[in-house]
N, C-alpha and C. Protein backbone atom coordinates (compact mmCIF):
# COMPACT_ATOMS: atom_id res chain seq x y z
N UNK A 1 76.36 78.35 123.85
CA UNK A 1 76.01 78.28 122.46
C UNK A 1 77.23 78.74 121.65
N UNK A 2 77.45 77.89 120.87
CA UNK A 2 78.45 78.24 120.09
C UNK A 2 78.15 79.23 118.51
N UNK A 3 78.95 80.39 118.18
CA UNK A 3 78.68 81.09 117.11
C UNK A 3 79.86 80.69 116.40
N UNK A 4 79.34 81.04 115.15
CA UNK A 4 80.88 81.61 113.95
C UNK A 4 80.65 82.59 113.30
N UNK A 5 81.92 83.33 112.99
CA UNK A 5 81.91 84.63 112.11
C UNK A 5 81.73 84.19 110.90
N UNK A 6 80.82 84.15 109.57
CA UNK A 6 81.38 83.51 108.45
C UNK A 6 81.65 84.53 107.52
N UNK A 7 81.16 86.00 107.97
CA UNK A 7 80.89 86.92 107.07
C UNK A 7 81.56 88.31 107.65
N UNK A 8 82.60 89.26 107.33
CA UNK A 8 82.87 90.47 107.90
C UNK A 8 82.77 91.46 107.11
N UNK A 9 81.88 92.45 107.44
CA UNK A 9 81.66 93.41 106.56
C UNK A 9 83.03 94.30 106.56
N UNK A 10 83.24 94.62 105.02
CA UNK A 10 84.64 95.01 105.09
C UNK A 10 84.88 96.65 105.07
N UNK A 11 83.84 97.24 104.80
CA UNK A 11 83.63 98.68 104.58
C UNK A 11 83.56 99.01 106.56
N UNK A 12 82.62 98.53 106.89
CA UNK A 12 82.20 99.00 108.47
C UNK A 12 83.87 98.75 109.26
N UNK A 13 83.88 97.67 109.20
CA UNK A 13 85.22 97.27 109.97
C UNK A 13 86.08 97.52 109.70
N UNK A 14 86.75 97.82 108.66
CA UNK A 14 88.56 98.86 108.26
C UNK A 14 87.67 100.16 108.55
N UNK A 15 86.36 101.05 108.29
CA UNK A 15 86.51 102.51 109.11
C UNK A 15 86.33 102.33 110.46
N UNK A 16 85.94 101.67 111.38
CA UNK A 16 85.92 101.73 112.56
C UNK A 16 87.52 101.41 113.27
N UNK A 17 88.13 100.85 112.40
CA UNK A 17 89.82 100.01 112.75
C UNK A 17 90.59 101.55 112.56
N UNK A 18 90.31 102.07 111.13
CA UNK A 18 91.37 103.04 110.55
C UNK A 18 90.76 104.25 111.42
N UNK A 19 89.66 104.58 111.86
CA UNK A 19 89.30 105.54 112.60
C UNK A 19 89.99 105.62 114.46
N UNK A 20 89.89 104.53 114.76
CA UNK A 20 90.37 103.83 116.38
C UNK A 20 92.12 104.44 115.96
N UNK A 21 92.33 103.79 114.92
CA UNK A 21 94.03 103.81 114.90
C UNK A 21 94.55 105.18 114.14
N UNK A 22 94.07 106.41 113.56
CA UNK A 22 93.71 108.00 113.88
C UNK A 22 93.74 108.12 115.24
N UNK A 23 92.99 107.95 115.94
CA UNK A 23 92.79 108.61 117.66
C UNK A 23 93.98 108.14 118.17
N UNK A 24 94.19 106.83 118.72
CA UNK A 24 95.50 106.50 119.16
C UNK A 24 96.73 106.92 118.41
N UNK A 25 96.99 107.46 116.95
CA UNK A 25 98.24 107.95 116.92
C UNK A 25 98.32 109.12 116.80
N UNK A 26 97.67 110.34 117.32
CA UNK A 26 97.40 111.27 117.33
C UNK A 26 98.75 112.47 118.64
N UNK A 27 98.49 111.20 119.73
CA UNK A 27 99.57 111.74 120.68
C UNK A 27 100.73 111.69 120.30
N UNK A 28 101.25 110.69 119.87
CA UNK A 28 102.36 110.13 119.14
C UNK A 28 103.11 111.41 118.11
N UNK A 29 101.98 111.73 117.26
CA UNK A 29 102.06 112.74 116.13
C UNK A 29 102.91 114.12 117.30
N UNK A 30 101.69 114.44 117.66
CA UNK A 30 101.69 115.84 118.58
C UNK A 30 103.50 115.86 119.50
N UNK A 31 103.97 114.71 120.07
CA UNK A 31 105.17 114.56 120.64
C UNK A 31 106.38 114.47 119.76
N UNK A 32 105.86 113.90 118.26
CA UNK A 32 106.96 114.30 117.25
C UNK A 32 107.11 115.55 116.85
N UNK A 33 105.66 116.28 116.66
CA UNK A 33 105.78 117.77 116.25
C UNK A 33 106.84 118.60 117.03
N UNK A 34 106.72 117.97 118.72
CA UNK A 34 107.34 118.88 119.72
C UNK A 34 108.52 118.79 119.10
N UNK A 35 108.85 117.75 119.27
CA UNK A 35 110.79 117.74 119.18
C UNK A 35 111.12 117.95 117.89
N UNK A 36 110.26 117.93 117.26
CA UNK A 36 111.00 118.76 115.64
C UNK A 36 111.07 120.19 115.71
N UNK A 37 110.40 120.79 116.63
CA UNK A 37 110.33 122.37 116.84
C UNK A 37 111.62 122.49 117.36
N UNK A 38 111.97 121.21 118.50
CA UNK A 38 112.94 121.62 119.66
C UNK A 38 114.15 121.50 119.01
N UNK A 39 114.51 120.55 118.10
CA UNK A 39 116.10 120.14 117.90
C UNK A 39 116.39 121.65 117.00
N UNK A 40 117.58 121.75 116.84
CA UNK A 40 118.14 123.29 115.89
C UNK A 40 119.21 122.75 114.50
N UNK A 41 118.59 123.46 114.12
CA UNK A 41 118.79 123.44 112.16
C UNK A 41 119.86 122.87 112.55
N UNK A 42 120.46 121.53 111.96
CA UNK A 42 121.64 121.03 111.75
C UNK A 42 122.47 121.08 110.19
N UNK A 43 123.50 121.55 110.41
CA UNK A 43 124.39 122.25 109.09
C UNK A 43 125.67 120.79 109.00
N UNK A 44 126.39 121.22 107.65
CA UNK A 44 126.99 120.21 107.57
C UNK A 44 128.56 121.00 107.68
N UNK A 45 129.87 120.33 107.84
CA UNK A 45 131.35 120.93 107.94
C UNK A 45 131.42 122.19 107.10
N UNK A 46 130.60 122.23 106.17
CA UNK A 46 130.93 123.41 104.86
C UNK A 46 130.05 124.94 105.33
N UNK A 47 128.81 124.15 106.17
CA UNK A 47 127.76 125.12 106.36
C UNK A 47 126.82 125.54 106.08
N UNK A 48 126.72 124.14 105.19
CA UNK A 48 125.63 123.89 104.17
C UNK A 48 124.28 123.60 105.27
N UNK A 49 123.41 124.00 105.48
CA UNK A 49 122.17 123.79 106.22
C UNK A 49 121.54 122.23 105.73
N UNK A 50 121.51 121.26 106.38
CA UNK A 50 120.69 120.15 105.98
C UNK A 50 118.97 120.00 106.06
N UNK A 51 118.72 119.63 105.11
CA UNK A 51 116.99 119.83 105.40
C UNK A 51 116.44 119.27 106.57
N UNK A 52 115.82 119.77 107.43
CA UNK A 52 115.16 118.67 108.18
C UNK A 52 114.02 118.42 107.79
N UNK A 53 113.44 117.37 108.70
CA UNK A 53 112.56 116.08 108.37
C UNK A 53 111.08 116.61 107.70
N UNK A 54 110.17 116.76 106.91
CA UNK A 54 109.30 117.73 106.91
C UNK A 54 108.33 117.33 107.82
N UNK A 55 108.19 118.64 108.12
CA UNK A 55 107.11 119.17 109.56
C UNK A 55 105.62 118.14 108.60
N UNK A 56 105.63 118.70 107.75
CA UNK A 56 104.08 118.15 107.22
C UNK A 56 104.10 116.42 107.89
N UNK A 57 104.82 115.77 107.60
CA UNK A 57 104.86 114.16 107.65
C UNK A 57 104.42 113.97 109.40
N UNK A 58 104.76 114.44 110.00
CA UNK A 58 104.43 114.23 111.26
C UNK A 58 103.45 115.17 111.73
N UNK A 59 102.76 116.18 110.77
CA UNK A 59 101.62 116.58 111.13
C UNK A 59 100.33 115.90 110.78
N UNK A 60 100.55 114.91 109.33
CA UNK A 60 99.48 114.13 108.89
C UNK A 60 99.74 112.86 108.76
N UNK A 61 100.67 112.76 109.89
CA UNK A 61 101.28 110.85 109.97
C UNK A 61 99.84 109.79 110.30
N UNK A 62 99.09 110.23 111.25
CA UNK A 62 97.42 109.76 111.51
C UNK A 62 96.87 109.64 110.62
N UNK A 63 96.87 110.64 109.81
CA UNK A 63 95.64 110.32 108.25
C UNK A 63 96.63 109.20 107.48
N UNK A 64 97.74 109.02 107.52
CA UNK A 64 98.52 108.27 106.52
C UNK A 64 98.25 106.93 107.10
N UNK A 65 98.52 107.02 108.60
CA UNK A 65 98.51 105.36 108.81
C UNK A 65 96.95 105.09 108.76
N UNK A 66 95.94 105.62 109.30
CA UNK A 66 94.38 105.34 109.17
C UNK A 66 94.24 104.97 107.40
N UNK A 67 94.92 106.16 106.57
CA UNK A 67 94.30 105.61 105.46
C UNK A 67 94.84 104.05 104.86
N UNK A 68 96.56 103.79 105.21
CA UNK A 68 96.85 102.84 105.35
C UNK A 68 96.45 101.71 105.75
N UNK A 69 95.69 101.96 107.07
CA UNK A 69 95.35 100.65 107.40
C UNK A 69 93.68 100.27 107.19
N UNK A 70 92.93 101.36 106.46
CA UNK A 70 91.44 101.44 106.23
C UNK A 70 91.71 99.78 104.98
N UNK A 71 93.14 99.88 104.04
CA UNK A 71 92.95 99.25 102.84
C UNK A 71 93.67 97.85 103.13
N UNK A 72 94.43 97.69 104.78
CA UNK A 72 94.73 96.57 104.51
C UNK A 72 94.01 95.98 105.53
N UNK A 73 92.92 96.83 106.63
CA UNK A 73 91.92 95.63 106.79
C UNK A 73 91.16 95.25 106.04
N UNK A 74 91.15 95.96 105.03
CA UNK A 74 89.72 95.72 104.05
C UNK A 74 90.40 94.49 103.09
N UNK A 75 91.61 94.45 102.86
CA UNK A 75 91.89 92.84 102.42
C UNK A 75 91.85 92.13 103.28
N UNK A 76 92.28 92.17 104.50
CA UNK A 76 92.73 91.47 105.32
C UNK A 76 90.72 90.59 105.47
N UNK A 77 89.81 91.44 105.61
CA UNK A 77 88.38 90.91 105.64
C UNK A 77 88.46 90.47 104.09
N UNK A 78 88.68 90.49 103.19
CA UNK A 78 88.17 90.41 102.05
C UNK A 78 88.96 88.83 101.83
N UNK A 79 90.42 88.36 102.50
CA UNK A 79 90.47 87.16 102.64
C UNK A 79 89.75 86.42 103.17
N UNK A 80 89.38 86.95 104.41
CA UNK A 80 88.95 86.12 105.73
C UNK A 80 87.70 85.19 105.48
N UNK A 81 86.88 85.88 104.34
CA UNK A 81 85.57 86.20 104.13
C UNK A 81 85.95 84.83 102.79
N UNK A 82 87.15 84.75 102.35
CA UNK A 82 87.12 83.67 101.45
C UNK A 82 87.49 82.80 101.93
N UNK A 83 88.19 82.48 103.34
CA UNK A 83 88.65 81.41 104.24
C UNK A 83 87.74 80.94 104.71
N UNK A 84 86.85 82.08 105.18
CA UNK A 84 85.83 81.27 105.87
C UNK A 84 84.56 80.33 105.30
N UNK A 85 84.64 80.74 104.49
CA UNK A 85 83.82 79.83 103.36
C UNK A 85 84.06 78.58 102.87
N UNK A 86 85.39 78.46 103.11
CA UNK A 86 85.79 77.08 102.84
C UNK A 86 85.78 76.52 104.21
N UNK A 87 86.85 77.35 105.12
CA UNK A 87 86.46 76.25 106.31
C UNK A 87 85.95 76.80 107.86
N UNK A 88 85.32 77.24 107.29
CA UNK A 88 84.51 78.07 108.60
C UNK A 88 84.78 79.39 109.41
N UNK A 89 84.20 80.03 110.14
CA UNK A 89 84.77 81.14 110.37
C UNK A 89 85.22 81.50 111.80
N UNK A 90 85.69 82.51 112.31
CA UNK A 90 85.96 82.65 114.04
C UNK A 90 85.06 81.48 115.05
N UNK A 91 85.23 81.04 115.82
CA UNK A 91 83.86 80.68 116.51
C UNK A 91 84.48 81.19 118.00
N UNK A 92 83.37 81.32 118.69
CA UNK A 92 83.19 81.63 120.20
C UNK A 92 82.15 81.21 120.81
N UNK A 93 82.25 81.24 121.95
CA UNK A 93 80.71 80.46 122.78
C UNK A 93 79.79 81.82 123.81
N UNK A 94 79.38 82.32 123.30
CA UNK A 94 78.34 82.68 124.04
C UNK A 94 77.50 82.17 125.63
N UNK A 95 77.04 83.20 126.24
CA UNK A 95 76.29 82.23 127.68
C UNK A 95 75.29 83.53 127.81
N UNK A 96 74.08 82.99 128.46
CA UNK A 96 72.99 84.03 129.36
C UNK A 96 73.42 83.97 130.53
């Protein structure tokens, strides 16, 4: 039996997407934190201390990309949802 998507709810599906993609970059985060602890204050010829990278950005890099990507699946459905209307939507075939 054949289905089509014609309709994607856009609220359910960017939090379940932006929530999935929080968890998976979470390790990512935690392995940048390390090596920003590890490298040592880098200064310039004069002795001027250069800032490093802020700790915050790679402590809430997960909430940034989740919230990031909560708004561009939610266009990304909010096209789909006008594509499919004109010419139909995902299809797949189903079996028992």
């Amino acid at each position: 039996m054949k289905i089509q998507i014609t309709n994607i709810s856009g609220h359910q599906t960017s939090k379940v997407f932006a929530i999935t993609l929080v968890i998976l970059m979470l390790p990512f985060s935690f392995i940048s934190i390390f090596f920003f602890f590890m490298t040592p204050e880098m200064k310039t010829n004069n002795g001027e201390q250069i800032p490093s990278f802020s700790f915050l950005f790679f402590a809430f890099a997960p909430l940034f990309y989740g919230v990031m990507f909560y708004f561009m699946q939610r266009l990304f459905c909010w096209v789909y949802n006008l594509v499919a209307k004109k010419v139909g939507g995902f299809e797949f075939e189903t079996s028992e």
